[in-house]
C-alpha atoms as a PDB file:
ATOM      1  CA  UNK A   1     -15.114  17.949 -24.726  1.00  0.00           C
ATOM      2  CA  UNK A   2     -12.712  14.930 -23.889  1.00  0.00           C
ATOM      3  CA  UNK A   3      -9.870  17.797 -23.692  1.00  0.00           C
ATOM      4  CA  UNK A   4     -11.703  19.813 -21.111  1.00  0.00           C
ATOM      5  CA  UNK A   5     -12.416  16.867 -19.020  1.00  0.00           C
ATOM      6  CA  UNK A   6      -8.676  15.998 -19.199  1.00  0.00           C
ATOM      7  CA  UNK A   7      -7.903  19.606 -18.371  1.00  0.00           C
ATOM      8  CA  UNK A   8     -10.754  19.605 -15.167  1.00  0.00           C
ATOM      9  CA  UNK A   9      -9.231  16.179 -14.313  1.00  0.00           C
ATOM     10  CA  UNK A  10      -5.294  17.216 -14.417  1.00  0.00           C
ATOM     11  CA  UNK A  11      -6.566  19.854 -11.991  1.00  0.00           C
ATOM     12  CA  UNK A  12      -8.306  18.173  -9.416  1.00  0.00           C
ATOM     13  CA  UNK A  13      -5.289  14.566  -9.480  1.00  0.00           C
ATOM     14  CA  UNK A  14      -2.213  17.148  -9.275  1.00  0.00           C
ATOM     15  CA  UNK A  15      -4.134  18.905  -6.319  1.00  0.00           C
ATOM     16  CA  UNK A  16      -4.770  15.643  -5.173  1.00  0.00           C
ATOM     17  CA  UNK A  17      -1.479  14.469  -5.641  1.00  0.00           C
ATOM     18  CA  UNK A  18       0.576  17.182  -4.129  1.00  0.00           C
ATOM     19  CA  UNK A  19      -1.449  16.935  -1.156  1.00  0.00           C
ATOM     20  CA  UNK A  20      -0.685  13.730  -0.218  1.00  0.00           C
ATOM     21  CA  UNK A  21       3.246  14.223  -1.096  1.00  0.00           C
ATOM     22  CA  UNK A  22       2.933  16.677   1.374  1.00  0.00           C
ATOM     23  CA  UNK A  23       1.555  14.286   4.026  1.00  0.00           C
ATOM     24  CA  UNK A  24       4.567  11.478   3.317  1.00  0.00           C
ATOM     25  CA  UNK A  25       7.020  14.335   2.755  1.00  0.00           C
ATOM     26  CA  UNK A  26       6.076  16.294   6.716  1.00  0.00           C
ATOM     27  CA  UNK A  27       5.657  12.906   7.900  1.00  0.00           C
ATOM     28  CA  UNK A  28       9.731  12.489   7.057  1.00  0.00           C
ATOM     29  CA  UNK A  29      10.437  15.752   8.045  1.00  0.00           C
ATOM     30  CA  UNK A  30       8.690  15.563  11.357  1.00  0.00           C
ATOM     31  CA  UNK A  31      10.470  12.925  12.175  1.00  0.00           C
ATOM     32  CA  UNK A  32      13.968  14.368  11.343  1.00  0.00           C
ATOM     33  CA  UNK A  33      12.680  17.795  13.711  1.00  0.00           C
ATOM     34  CA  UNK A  34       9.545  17.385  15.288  1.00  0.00           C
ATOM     35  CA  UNK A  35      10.777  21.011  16.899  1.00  0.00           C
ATOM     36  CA  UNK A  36      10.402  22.101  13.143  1.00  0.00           C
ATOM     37  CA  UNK A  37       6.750  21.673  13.198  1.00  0.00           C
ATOM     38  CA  UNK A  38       6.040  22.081  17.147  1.00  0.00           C
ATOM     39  CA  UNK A  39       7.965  25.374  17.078  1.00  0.00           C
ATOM     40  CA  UNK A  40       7.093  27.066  13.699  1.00  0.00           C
ATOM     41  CA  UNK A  41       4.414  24.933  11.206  1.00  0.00           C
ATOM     42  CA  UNK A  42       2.089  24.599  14.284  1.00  0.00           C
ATOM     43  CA  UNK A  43       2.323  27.992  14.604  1.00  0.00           C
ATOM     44  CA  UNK A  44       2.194  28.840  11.601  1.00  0.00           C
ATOM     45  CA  UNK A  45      -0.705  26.882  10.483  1.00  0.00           C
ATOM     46  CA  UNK A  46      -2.426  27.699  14.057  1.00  0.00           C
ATOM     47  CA  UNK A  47      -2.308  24.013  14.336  1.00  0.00           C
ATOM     48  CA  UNK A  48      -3.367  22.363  18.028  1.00  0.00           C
ATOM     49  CA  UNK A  49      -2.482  18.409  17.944  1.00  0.00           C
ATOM     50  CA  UNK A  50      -5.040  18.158  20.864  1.00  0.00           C
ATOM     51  CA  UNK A  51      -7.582  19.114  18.340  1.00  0.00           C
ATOM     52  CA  UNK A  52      -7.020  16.900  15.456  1.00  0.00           C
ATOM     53  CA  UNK A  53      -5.854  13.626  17.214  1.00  0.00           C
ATOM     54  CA  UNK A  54      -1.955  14.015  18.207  1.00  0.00           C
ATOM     55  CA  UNK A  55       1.214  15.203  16.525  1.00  0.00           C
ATOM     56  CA  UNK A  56       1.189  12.735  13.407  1.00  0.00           C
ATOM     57  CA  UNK A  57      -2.458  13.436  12.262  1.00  0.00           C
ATOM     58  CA  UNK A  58      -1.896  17.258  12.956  1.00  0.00           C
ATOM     59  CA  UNK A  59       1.504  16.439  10.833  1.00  0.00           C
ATOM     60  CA  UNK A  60      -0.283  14.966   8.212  1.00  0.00           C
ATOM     61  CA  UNK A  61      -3.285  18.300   7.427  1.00  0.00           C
ATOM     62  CA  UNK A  62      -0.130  20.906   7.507  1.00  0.00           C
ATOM     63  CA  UNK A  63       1.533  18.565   5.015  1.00  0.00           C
ATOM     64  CA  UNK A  64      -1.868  18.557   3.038  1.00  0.00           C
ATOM     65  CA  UNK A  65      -2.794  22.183   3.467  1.00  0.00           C
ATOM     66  CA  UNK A  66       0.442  23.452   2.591  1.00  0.00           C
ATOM     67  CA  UNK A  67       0.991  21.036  -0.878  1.00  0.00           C
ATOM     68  CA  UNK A  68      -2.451  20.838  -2.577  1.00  0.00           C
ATOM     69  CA  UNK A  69      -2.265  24.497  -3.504  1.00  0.00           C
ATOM     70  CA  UNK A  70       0.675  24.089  -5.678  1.00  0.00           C
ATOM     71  CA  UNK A  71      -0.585  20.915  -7.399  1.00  0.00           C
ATOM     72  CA  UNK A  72      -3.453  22.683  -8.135  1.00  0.00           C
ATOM     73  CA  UNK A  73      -1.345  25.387  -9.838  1.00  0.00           C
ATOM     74  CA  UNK A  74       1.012  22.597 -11.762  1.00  0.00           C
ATOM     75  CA  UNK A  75      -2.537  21.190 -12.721  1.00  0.00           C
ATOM     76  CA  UNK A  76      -3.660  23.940 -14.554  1.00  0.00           C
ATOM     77  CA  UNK A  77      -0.485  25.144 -15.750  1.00  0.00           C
ATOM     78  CA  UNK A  78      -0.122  21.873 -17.220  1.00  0.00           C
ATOM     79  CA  UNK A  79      -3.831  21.328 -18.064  1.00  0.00           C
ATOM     80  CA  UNK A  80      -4.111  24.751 -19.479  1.00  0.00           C
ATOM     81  CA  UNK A  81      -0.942  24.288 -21.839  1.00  0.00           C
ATOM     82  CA  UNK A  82      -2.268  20.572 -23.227  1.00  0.00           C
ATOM     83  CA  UNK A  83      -5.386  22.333 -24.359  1.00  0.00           C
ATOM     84  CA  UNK A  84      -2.822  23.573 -27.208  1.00  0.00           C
ATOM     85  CA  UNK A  85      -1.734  20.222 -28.360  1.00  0.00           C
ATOM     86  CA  UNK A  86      -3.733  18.717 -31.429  1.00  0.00           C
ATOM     87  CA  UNK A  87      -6.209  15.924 -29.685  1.00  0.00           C
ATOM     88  CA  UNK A  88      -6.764  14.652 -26.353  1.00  0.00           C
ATOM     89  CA  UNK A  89      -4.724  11.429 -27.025  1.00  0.00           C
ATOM     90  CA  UNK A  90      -1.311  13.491 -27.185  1.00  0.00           C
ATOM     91  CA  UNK A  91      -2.598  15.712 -24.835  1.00  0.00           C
ATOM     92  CA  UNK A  92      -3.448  13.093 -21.985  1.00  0.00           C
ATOM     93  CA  UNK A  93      -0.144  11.648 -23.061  1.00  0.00           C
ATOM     94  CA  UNK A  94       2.263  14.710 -21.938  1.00  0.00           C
ATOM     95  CA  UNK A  95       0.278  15.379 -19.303  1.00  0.00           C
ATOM     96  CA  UNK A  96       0.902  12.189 -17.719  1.00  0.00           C
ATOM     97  CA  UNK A  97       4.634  12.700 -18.496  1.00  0.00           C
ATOM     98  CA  UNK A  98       4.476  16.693 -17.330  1.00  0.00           C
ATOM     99  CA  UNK A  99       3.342  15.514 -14.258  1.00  0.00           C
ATOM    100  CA  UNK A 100       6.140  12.709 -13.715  1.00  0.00           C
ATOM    101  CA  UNK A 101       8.499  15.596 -14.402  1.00  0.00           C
ATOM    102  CA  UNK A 102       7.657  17.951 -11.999  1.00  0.00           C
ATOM    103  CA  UNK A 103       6.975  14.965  -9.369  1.00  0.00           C
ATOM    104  CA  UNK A 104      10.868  13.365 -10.191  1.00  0.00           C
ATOM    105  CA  UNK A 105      12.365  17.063 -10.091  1.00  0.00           C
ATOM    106  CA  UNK A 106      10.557  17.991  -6.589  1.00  0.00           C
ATOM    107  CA  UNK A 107      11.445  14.693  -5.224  1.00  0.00           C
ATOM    108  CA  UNK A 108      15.113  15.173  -6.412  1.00  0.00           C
ATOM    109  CA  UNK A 109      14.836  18.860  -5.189  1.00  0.00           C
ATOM    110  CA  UNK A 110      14.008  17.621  -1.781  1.00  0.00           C
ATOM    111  CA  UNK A 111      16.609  15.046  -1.231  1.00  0.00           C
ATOM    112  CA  UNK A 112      19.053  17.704  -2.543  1.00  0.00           C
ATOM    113  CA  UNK A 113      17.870  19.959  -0.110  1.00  0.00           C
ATOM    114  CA  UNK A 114      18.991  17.501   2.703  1.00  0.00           C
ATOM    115  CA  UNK A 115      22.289  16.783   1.714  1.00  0.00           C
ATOM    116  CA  UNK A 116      22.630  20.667   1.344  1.00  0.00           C
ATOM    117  CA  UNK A 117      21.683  20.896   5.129  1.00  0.00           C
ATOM    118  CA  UNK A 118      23.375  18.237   6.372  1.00  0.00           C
ATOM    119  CA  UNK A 119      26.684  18.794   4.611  1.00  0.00           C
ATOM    120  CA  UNK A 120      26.922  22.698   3.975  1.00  0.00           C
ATOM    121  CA  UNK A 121      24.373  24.480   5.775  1.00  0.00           C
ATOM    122  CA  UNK A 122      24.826  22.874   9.058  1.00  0.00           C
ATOM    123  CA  UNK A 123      28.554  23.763   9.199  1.00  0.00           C
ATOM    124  CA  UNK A 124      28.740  27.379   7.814  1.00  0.00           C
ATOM    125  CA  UNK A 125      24.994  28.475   9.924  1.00  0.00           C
ATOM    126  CA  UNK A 126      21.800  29.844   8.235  1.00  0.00           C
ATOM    127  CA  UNK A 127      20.993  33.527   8.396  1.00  0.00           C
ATOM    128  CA  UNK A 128      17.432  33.082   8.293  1.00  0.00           C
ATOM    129  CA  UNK A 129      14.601  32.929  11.245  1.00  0.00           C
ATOM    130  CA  UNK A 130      15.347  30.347  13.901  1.00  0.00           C
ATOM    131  CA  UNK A 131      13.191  29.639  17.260  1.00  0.00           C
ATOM    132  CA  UNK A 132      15.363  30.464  20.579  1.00  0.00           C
ATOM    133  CA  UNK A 133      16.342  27.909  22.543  1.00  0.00           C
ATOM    134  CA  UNK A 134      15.937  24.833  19.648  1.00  0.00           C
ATOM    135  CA  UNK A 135      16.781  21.653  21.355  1.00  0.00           C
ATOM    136  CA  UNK A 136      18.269  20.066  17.925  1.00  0.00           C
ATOM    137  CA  UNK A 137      18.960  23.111  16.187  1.00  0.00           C
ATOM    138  CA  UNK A 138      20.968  21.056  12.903  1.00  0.00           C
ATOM    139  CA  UNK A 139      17.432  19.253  12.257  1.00  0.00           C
ATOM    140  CA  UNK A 140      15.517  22.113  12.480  1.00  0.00           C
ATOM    141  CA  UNK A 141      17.668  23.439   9.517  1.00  0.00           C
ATOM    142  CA  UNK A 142      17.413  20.161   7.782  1.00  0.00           C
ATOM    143  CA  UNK A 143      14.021  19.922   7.870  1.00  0.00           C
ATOM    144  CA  UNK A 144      13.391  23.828   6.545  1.00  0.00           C
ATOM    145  CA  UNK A 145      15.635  23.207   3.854  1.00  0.00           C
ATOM    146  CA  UNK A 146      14.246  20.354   2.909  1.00  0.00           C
ATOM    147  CA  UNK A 147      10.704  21.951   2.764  1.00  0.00           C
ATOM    148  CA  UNK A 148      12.515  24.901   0.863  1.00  0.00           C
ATOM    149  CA  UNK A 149      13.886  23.131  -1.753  1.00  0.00           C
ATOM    150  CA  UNK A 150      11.016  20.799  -2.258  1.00  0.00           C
ATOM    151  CA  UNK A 151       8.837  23.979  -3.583  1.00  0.00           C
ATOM    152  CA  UNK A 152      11.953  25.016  -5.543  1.00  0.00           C
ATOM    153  CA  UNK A 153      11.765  21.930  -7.115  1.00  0.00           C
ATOM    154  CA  UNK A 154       7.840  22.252  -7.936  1.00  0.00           C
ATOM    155  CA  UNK A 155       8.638  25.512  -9.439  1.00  0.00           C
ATOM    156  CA  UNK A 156      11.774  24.086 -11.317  1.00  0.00           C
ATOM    157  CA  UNK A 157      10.039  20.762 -12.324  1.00  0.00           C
ATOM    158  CA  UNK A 158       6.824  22.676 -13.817  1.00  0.00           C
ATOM    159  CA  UNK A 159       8.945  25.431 -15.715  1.00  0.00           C
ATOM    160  CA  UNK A 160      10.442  21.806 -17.429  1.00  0.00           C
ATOM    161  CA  UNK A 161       7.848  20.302 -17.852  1.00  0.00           C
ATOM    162  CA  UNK A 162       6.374  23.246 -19.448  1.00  0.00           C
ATOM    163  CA  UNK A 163       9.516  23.548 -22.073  1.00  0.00           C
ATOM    164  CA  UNK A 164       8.692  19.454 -22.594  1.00  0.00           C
ATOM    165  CA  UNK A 165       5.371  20.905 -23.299  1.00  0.00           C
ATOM    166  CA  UNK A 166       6.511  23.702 -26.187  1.00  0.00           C
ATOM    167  CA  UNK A 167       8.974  20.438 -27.555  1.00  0.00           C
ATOM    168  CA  UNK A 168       6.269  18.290 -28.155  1.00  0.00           C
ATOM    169  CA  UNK A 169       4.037  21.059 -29.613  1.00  0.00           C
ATOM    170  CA  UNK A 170       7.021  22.124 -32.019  1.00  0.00           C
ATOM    171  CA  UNK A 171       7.643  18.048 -32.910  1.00  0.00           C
ATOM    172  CA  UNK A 172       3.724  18.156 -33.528  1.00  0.00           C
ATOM    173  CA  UNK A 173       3.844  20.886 -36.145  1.00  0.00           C
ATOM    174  CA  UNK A 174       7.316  19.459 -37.514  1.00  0.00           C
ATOM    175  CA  UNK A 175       5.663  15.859 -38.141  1.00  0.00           C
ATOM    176  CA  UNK A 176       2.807  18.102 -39.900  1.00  0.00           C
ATOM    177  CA  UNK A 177       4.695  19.703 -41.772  1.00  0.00           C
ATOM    178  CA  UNK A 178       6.762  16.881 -43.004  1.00  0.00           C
ATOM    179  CA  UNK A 179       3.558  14.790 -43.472  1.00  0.00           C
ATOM    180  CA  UNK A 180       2.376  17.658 -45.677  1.00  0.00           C
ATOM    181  CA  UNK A 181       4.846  17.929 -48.120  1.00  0.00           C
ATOM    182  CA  UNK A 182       4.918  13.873 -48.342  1.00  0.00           C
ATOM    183  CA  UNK A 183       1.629  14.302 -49.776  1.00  0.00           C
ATOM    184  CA  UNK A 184       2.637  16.768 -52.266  1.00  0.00           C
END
């Protein structure tokens, strides 16, 4: 039981957690290229700041709406795969450690994404979609790579954290082992 409500829990705190990264992380984005989110996330989202209270609050649901998903999937990736370890005490353990993983690697992801922009992308040009007529066209690209390689780095920092997850099942059965032949 105490292993299912970790599991239900992990679920629910990644979603949670992800979402409001996403607020702080389009907050910092919007602010390096407003024109990122006035000329494609509003648009994308079908997002009026007249509706919800101005640019920042507006800001702050597209950074929710478009993170929660994918702590919801690290969440039961990584909720799902602690059901495997031996008790709940392990298993709430490398959960909480899982989770720093994939948080550190998308944070690092993202900051590597902006010195990517900044000091290749931005001289040699992009080749994907850009608005016509951008104002600040070198901070639109910053700002889309940044929100690029911030879900590389979810998908990067839960494939770790789910080979930290197979090492500490394999040390599990090791210690077992080892503690079983002791007592022969």
């Amino acid at each position: 039981m105490r292993k299912f409500f970790l599991f239900s829990s992990t679920f629910l705190i990644s979603a949670l957690i992800a979402g409001v990264y996403g607020i702080i992380h389009d907050q910092i984005t919007y602010t390096i290229s407003p024109e990122y989110f006035t000329r494609f996330k509003y648009i994308q989202f079908n997002a009026n700041p007249e509706m919800f209270g101005g640019n920042r609050v507006t800001v702050g649901i597209i950074g929710f709406l478009a993170s929660w998903w994918m702590g919801a999937i690290t969440g039961l990736v990584v909720g799902g795969a602690g059901l495997f370890l031996k008790d709940h005490i392990l298993m709430k353990k490398v959960i909480i450690q899982s989770l720093c993983i994939v948080f550190v690697v998308t944070f690092s992801f993202a900051w590597l994404g902006l010195f990517v922009s900044k000091f290749y992308l931005i001289q040699t040009g992009v080749d994907w979609w850009l608005p016509e007529n951008l104002q600040n066209k070198s901070n639109f690209v910053i700002a889309g790579t940044i929100h690029n390689f911030s879900y590389a780095g979810g998908v990067i920092g839960l494939l770790i954290s789910l080979i930290y997850f197979m090492k500490k099942q394999f040390d599990t059965k090791i210690n077992k082992q080892a503690s079983d032949q002791n007592e022969h």
